[in-house]
C-alpha atoms as a PDB file:
ATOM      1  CA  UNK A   1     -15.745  -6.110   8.666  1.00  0.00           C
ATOM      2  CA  UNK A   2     -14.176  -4.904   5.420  1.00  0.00           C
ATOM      3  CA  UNK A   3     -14.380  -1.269   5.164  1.00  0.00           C
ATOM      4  CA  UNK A   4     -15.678   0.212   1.973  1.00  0.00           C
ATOM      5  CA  UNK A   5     -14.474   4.172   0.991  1.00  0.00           C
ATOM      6  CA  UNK A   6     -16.356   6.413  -1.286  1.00  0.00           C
ATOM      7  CA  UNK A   7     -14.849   8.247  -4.039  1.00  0.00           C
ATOM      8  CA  UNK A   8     -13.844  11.337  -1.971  1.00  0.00           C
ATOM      9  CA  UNK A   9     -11.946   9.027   0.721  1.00  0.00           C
ATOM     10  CA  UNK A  10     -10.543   6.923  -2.290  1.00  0.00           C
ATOM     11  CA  UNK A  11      -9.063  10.604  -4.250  1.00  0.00           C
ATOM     12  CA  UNK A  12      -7.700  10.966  -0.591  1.00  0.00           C
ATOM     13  CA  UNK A  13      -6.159   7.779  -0.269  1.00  0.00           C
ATOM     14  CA  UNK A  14      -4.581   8.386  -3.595  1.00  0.00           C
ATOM     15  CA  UNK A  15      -2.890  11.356  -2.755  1.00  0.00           C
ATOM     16  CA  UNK A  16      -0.590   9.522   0.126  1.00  0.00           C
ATOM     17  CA  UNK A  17      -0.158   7.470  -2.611  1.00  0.00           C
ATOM     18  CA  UNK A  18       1.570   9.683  -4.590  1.00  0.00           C
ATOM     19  CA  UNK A  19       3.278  11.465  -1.813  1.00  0.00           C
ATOM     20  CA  UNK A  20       4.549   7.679  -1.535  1.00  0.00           C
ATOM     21  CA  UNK A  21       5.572   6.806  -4.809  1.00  0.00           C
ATOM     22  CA  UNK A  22       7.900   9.936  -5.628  1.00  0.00           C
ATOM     23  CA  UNK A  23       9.510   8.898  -1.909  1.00  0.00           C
ATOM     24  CA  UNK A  24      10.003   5.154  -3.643  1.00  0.00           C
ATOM     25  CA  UNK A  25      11.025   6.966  -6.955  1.00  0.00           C
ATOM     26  CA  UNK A  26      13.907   8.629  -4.919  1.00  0.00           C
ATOM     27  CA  UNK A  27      15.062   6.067  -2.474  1.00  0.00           C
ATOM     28  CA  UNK A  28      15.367   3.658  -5.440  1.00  0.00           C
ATOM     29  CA  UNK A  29      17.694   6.006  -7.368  1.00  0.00           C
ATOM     30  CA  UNK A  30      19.495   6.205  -3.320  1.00  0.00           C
ATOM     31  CA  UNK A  31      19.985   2.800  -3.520  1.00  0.00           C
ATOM     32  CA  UNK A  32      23.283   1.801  -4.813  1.00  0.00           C
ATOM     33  CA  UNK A  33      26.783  -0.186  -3.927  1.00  0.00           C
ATOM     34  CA  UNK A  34      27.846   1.780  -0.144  1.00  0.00           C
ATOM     35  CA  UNK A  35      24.530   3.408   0.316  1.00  0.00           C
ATOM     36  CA  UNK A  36      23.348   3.027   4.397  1.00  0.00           C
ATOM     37  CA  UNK A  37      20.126   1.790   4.765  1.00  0.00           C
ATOM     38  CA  UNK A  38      20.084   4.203   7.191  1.00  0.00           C
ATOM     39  CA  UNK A  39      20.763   6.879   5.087  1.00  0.00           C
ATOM     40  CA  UNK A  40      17.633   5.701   3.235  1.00  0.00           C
ATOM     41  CA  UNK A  41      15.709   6.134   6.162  1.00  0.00           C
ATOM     42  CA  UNK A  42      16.887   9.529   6.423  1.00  0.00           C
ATOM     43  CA  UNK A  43      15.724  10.276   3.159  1.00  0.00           C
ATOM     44  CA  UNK A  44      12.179   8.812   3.280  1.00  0.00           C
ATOM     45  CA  UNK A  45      11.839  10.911   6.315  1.00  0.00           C
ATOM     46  CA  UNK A  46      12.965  14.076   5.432  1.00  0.00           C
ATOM     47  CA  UNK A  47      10.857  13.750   2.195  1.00  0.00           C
ATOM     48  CA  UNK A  48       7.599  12.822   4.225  1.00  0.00           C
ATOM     49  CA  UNK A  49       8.196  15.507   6.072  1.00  0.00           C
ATOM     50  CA  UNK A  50       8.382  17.792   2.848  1.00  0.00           C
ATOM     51  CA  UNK A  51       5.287  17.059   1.790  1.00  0.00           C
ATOM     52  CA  UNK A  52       3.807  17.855   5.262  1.00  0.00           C
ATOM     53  CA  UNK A  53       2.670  13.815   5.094  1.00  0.00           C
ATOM     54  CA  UNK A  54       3.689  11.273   8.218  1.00  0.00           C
ATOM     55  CA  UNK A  55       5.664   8.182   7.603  1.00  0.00           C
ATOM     56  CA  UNK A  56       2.815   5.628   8.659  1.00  0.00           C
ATOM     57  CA  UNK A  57       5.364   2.571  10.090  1.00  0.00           C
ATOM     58  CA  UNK A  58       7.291   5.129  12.388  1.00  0.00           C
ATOM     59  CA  UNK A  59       6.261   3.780  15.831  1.00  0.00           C
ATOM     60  CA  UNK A  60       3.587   1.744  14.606  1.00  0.00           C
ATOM     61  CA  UNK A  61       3.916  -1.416  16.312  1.00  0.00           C
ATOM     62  CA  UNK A  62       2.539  -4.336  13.976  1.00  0.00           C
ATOM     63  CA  UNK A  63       1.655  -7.968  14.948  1.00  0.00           C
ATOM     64  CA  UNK A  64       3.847 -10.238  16.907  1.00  0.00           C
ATOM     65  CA  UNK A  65       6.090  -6.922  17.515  1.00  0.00           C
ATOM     66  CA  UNK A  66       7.262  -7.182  21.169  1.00  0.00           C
ATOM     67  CA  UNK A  67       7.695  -2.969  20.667  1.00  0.00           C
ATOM     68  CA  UNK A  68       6.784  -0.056  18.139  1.00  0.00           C
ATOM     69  CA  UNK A  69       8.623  -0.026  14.776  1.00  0.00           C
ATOM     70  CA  UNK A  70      11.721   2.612  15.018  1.00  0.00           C
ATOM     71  CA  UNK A  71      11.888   3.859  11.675  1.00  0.00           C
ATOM     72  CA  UNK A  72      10.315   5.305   8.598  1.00  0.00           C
ATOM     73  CA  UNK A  73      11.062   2.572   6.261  1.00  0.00           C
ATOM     74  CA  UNK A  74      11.247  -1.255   6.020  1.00  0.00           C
ATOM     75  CA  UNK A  75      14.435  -1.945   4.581  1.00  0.00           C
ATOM     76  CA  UNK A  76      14.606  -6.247   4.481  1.00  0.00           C
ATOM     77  CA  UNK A  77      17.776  -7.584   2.764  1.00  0.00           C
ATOM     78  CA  UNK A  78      18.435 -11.057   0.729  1.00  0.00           C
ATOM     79  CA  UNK A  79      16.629 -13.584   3.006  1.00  0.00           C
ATOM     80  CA  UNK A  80      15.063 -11.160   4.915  1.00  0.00           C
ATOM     81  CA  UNK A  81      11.674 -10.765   3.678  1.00  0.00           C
ATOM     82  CA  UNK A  82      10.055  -8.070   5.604  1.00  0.00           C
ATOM     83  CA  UNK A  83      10.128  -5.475   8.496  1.00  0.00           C
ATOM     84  CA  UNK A  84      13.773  -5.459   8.350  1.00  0.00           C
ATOM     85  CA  UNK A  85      15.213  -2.250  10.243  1.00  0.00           C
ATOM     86  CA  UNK A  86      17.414   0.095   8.287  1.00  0.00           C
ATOM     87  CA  UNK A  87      20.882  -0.246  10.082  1.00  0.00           C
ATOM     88  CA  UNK A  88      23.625   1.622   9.132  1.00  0.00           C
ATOM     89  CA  UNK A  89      24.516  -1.402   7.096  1.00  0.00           C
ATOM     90  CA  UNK A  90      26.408  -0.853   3.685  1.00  0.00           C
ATOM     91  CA  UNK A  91      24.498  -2.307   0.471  1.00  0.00           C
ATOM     92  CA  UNK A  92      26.351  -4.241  -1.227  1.00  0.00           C
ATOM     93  CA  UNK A  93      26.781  -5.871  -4.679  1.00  0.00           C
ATOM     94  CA  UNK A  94      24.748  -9.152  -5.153  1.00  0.00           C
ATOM     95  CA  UNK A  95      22.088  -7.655  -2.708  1.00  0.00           C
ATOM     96  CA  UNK A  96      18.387  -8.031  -2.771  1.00  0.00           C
ATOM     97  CA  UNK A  97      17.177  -4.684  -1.173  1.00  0.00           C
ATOM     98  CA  UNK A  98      13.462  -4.883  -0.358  1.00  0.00           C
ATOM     99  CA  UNK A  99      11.654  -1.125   0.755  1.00  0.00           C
ATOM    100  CA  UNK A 100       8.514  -1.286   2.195  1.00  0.00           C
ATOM    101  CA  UNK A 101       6.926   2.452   2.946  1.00  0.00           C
ATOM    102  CA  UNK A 102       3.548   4.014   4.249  1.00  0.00           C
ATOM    103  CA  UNK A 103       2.081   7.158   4.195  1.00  0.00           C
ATOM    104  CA  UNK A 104      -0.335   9.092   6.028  1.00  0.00           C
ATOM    105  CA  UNK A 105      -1.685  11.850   4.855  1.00  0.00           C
ATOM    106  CA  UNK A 106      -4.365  13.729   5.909  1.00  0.00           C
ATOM    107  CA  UNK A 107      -5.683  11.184   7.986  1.00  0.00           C
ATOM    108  CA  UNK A 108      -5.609   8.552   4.947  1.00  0.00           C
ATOM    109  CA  UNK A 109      -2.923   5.952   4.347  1.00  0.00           C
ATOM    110  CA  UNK A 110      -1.265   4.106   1.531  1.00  0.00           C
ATOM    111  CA  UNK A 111       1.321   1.376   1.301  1.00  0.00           C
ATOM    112  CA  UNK A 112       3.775  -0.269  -1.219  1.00  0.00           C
ATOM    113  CA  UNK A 113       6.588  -1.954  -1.273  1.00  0.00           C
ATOM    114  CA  UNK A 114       9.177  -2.856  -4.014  1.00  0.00           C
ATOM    115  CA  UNK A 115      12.297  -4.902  -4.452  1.00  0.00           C
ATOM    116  CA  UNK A 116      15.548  -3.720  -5.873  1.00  0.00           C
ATOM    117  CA  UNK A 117      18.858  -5.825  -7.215  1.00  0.00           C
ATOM    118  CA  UNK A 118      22.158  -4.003  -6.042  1.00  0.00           C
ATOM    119  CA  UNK A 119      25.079  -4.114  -8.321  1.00  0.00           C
ATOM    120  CA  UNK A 120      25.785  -7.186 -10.755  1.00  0.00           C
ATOM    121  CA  UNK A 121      22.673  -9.796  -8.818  1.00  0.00           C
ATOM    122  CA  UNK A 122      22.680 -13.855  -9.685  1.00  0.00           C
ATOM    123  CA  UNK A 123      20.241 -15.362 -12.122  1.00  0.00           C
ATOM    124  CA  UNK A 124      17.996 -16.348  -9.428  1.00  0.00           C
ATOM    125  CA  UNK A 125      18.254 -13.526  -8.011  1.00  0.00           C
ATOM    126  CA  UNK A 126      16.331 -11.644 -11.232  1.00  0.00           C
ATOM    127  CA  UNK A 127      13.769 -14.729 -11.871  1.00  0.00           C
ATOM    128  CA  UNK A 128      12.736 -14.274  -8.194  1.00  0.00           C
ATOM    129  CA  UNK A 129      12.499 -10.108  -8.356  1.00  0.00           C
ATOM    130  CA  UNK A 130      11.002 -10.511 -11.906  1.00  0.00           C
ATOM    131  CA  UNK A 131       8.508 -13.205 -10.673  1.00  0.00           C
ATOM    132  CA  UNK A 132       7.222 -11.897  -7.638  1.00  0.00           C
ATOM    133  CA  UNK A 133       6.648  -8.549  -9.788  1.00  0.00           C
ATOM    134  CA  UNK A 134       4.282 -10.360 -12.111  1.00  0.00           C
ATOM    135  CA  UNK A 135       2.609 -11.949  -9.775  1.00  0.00           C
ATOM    136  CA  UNK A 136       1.052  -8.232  -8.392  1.00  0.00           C
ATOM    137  CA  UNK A 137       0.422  -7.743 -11.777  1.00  0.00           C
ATOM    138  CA  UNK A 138      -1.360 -10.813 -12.203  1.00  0.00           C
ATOM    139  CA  UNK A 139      -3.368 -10.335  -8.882  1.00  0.00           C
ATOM    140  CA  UNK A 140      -4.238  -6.007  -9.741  1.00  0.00           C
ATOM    141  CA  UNK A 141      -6.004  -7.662 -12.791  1.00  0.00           C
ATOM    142  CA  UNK A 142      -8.059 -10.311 -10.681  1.00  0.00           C
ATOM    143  CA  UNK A 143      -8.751  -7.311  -8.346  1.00  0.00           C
ATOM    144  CA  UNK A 144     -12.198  -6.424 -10.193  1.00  0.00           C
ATOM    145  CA  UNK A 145     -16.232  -6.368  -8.523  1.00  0.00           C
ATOM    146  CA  UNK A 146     -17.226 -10.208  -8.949  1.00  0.00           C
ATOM    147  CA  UNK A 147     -13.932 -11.595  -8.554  1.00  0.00           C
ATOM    148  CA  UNK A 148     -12.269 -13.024  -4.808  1.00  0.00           C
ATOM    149  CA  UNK A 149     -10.065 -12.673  -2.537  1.00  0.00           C
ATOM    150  CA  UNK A 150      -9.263 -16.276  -3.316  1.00  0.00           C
ATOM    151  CA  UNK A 151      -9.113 -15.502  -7.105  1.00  0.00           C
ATOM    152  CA  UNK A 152      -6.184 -13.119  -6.217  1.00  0.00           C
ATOM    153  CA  UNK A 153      -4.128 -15.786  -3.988  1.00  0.00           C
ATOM    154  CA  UNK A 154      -4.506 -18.285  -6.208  1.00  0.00           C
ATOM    155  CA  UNK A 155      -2.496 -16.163  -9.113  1.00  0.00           C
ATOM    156  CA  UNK A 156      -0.266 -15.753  -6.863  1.00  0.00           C
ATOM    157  CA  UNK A 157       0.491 -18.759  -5.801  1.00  0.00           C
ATOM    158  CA  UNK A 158       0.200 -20.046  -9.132  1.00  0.00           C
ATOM    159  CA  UNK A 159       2.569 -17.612 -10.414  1.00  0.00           C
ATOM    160  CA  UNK A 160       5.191 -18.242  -8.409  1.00  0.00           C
ATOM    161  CA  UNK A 161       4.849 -22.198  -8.371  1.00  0.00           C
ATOM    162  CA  UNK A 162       4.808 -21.987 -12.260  1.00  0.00           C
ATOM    163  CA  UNK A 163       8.413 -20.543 -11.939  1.00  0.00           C
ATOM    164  CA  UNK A 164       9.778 -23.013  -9.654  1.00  0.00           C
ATOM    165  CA  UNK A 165       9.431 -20.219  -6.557  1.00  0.00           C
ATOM    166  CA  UNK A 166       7.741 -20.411  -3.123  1.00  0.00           C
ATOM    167  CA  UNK A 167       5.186 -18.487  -1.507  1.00  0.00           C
ATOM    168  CA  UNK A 168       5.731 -17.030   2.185  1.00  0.00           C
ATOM    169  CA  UNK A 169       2.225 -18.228   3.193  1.00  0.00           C
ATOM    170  CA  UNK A 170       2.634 -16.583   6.523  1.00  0.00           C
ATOM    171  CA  UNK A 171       2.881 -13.240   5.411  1.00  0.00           C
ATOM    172  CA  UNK A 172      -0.264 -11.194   3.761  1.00  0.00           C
ATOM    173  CA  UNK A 173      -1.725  -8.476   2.271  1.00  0.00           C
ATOM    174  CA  UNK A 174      -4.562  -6.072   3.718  1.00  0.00           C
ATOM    175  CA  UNK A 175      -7.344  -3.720   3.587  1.00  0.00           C
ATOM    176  CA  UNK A 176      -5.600  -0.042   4.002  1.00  0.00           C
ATOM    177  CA  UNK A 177      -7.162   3.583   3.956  1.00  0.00           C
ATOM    178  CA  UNK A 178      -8.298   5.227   7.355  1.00  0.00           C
ATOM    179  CA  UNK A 179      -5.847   2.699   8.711  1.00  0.00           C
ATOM    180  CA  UNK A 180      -2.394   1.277   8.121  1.00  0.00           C
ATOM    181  CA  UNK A 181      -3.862  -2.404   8.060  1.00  0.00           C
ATOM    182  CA  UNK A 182      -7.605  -3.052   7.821  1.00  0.00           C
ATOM    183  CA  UNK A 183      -9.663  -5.749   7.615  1.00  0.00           C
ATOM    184  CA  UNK A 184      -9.912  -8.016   4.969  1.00  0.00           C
ATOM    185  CA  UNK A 185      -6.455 -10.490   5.140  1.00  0.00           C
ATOM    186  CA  UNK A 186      -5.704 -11.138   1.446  1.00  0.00           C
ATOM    187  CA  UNK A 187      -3.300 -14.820   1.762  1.00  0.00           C
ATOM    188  CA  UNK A 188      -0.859 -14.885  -1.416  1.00  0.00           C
ATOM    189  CA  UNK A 189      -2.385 -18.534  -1.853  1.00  0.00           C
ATOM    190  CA  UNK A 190      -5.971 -19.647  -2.182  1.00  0.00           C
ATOM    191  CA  UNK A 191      -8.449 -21.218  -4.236  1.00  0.00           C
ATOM    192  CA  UNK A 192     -10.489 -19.398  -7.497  1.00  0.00           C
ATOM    193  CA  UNK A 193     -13.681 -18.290  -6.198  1.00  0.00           C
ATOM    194  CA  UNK A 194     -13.136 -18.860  -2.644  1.00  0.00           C
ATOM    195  CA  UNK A 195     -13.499 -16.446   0.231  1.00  0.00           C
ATOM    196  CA  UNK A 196     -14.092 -12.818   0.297  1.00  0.00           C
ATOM    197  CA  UNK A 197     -16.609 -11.184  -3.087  1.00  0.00           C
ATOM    198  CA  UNK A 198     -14.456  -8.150  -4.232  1.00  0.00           C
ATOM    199  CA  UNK A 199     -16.973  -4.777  -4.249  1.00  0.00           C
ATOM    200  CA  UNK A 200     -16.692  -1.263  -5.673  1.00  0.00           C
ATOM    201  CA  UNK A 201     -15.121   0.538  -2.526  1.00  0.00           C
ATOM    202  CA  UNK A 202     -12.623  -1.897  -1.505  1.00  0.00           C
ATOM    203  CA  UNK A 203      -8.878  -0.478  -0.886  1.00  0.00           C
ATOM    204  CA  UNK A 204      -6.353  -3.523  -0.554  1.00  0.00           C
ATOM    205  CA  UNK A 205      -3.146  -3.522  -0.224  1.00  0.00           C
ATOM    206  CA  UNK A 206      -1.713  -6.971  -2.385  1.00  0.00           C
ATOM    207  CA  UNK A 207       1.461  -7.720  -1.231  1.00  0.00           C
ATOM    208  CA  UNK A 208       2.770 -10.862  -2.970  1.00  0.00           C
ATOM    209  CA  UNK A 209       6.188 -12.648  -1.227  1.00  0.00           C
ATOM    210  CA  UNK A 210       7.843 -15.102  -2.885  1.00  0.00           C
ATOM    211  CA  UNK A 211      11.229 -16.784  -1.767  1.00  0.00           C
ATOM    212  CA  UNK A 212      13.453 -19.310  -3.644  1.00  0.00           C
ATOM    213  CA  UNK A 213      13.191 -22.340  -1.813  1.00  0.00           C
ATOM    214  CA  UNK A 214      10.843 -22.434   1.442  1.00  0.00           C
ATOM    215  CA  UNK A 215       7.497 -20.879   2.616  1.00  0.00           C
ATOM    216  CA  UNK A 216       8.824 -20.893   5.985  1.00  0.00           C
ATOM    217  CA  UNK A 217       9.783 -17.671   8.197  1.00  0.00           C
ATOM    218  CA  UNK A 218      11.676 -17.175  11.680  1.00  0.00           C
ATOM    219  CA  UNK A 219      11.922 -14.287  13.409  1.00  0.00           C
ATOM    220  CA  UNK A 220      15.157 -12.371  14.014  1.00  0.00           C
ATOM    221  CA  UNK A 221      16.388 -11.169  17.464  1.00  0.00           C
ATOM    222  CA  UNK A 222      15.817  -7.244  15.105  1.00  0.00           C
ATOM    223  CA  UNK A 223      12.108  -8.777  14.879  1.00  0.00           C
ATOM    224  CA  UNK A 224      12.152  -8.753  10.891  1.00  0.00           C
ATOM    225  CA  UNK A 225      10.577 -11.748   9.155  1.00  0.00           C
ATOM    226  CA  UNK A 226      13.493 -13.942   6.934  1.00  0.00           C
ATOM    227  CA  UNK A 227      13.305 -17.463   5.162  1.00  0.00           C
ATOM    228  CA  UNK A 228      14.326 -20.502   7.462  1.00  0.00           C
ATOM    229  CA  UNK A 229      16.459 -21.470   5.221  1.00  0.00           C
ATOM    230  CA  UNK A 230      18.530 -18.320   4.405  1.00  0.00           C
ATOM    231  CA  UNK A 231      17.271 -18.303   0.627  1.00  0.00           C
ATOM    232  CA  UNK A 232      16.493 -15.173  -1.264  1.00  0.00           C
ATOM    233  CA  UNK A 233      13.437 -13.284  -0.964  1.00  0.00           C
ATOM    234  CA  UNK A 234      11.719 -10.562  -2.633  1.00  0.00           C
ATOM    235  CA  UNK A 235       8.060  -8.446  -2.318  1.00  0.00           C
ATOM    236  CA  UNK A 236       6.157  -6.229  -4.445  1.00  0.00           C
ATOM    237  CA  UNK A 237       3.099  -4.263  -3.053  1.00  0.00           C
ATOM    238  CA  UNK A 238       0.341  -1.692  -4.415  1.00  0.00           C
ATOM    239  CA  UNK A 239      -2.510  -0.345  -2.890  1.00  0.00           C
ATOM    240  CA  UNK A 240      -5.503  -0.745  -4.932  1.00  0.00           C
ATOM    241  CA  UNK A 241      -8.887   0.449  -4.969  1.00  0.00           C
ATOM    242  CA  UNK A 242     -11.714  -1.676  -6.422  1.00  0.00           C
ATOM    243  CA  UNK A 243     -13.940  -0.133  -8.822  1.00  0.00           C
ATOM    244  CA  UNK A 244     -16.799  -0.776 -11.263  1.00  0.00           C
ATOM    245  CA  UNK A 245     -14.238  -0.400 -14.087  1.00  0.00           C
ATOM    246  CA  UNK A 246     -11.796  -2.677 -11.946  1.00  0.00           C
ATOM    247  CA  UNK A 247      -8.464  -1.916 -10.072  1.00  0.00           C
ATOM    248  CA  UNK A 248      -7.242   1.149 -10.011  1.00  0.00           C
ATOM    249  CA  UNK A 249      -3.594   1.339  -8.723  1.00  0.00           C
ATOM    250  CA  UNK A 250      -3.256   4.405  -5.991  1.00  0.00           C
ATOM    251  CA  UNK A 251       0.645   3.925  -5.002  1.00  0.00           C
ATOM    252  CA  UNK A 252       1.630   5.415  -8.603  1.00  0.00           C
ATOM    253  CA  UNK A 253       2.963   8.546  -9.537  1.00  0.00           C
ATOM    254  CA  UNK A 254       0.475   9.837 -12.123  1.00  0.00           C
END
């Protein structure tokens, strides 16, 4: 059952997502040629901390995780597309850094996730980032009362097949507030006017992840999520709250 908030729990919501986006301001600026992910990690922590807010992924254990997640950030490199842990690996140039983050505030969470080139990146390497960017830009626009769940995976679908890019159909989006993951699951494919009727209360977080030449995952022995074929990946995620005037962005620093 999706869970609609009112305006108080929504202003609530937003403020985690705030908290969240100056963290993702920072560690983006962190993020450079011999930077640790670990040291990121670090970071995101002790800044949590600083605004007396909880890093929401630090021992939460998601699905098909054999144990709880170690650490306050995803940090998922080049073919790695999510859940990657933040090693004390070295970024390098020609790197694709994805950093996924939550925040719990108060008892309310938010989520994004954004994707970074490190140093001098390939061609590709920018279509894909620049891509899977506009596709959460195309899908916060269908995110309005009236529209669908299927409305928003079929923009982003059709986004990134438009460009020549694939979509990790395996991997979604998902309702977010009083919990890390709620119910509905938003699919990064779909058909207009399918499935779920969007409604003034809804908090999603849309998640598109596109990769450059499969839709297929395997899981790593680390238990992140990477293409089977090794190709680049790259995410972009907001959480968004549906309202009568349409989507209102909450993981932004206003």
């Amino acid at each position: 059952m999706v869970n609609l908030k009112s305006q108080e729990e929504i202003k609530k919501i937003a403020i985690a997502g705030r908290i969240l986006a100056k963290i993702l301001k920072t560690l983006t600026k962190e993020a450079k040629i011999g930077t640790r992910l670990s040291q990121l990690n670090a970071l995101a922590y002790q800044l949590t901390k600083k605004y007396k807010a909880r890093p929401a992924f630090l021992g939460y254990q998601p699905t098909g995780a054999s144990k709880p997640f170690g650490a306050s950030i995803c940090a998922s490199v080049n073919e790695v597309v999510v859940h990657g842990f933040p090693s004390d690996y070295k970024l390098q140039s020609g790197d694709v850094l994805k950093i996924d983050f939550g925040v719990e505030y108060q008892g309310f969470f938010a989520d994004a996730a954004l994707t970074i080139g490190i140093g001098k990146i390939s061609k590709e390497a920018k279509h894909l980032i620049k891509t899977t960017e506009l596709a959460l830009k195309r899908a916060i626009k269908q995110a309005k009362p009236g529209k669908t769940l299927g409305d928003i995976g079929w923009i982003i679908q059709k986004t990134a097949e438009d460009n020549g890019l694939k979509v990790i159909k395996c991997l979604t989006g998902h309702g977010v507030g009083k919990e890390l993951h709620e119910e509905p699951t938003i699919y990064n494919y779909g058909e207009k006017g399918k499935g779920i009727v969007l409604r003034p209360g809804m908090v999603l977080a849309i998640e598109p992840m596109l990769a450059i030449s499969t839709e297929k995952i395997i899981q790593k022995s680390d238990e992140s999520w990477a293409t089977a074929d090794g190709s680049l990946s790259a995410h972009f995620e907001h959480t968004v709250a549906i309202t009568e005037k349409g989507a209102k962005i909450l993981t932004i620093d206003h």
